[in-house]
Protein backbone atom coordinates (compact mmCIF):
# COMPACT_ATOMS: atom_id res chain seq x y z
CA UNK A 1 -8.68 -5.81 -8.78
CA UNK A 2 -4.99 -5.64 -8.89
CA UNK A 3 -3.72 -2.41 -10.51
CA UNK A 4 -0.21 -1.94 -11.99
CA UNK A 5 0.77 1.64 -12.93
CA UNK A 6 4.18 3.45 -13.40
CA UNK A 7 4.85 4.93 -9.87
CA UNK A 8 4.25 8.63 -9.78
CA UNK A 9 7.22 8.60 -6.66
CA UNK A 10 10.20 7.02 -7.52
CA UNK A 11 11.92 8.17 -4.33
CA UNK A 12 10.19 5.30 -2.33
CA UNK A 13 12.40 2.89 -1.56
CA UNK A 14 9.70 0.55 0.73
CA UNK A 15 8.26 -1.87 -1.09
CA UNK A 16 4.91 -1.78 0.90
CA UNK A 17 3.23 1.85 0.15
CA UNK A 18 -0.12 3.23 2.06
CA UNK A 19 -1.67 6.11 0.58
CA UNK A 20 -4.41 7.93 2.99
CA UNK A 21 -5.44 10.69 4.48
CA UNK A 22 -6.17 12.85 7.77
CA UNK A 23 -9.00 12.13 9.60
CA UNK A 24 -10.13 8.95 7.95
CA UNK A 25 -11.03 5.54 9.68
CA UNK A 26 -10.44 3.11 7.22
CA UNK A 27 -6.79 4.59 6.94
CA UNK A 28 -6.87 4.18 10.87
CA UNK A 29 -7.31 0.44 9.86
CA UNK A 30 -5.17 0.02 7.24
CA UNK A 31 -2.92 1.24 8.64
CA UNK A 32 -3.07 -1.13 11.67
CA UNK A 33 -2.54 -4.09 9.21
CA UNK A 34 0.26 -3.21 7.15
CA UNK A 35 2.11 -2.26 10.25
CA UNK A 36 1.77 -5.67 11.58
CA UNK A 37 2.38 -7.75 8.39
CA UNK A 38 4.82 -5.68 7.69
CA UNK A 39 6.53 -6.11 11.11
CA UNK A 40 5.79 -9.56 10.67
CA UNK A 41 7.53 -10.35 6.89
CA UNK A 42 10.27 -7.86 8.10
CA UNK A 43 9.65 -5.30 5.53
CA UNK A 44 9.80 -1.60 5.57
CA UNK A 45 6.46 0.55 4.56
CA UNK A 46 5.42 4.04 3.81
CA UNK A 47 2.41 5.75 4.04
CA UNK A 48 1.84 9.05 2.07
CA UNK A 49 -0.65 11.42 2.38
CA UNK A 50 -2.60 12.11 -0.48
CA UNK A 51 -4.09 15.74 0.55
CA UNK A 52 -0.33 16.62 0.00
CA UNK A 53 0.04 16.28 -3.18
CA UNK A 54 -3.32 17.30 -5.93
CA UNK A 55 -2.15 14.70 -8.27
CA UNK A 56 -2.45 12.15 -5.55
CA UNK A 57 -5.99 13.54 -4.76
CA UNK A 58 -6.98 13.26 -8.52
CA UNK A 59 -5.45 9.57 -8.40
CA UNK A 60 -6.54 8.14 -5.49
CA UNK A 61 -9.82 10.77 -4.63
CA UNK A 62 -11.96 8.66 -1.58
CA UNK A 63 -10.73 5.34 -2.47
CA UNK A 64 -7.98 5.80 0.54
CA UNK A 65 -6.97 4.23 1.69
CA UNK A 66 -4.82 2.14 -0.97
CA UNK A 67 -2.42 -0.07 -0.25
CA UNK A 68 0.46 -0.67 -3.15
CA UNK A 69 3.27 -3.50 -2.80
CA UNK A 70 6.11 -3.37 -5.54
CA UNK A 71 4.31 -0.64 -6.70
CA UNK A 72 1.24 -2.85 -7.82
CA UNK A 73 -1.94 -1.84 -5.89
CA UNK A 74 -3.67 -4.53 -3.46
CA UNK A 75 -6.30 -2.81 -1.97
CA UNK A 76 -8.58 -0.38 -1.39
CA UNK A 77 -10.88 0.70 1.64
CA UNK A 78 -10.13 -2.62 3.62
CA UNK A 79 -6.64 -4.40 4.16
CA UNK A 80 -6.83 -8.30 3.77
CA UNK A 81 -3.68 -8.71 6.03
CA UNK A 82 -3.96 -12.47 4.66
CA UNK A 83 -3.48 -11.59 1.27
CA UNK A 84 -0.77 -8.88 2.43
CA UNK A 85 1.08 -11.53 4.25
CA UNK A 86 1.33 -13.95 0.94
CA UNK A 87 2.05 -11.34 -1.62
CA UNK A 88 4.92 -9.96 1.07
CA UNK A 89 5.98 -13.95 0.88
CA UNK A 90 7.01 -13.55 -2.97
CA UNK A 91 10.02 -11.36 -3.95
CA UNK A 92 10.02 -8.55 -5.52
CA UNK A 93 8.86 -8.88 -9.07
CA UNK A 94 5.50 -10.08 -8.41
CA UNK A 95 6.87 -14.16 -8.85
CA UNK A 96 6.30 -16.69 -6.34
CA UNK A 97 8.73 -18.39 -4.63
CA UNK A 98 9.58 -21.86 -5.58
């Protein structure tokens, strides 16, 4: 389920956003994957730790880690880095390439 919600940090300037926390194995993961799409499309990314912020806990809670791009979430608990890789293929905007 793709999720589009004003940004709550308007100071990021990456398009490609991982929210997670300390001590937690799917964010080990996740983070894994973006880093190599990422590297791969030759974008930028941020991760941000939730357990810094309460309104990020309240957001986000255990569903870290979540992965955002364009500031529209993509996932949740496990990375497709397929599905990163093509949504990193469109600009940003959300519209594919043509």
């Amino acid at each position: 389920m793709l999720v589009s919600r004003p940004s709550i940090r308007p100071d990021i300037a990456s398009r490609v956003v991982v929210y997670s926390r300390a001590d937690c194995h799917l964010c080990d993961e996740a983070r894994a994957v973006v880093a190599a799409v990422c590297a791969d499309a030759g974008e930028t990314w941020q991760e941000i730790d939730i357990d810094a912020e309460p309104s990020l806990v309240e957001r986000y809670g255990e569903y870290v880690p979540v992965v955002e791009v364009d500031g529209v979430q993509q996932a949740f608990w496990r990375v497709d880095a397929a599905r990163l890789a093509r949504r990193l293929a469109r600009p940003p905007g959300g519209k594919k390439k043509t």
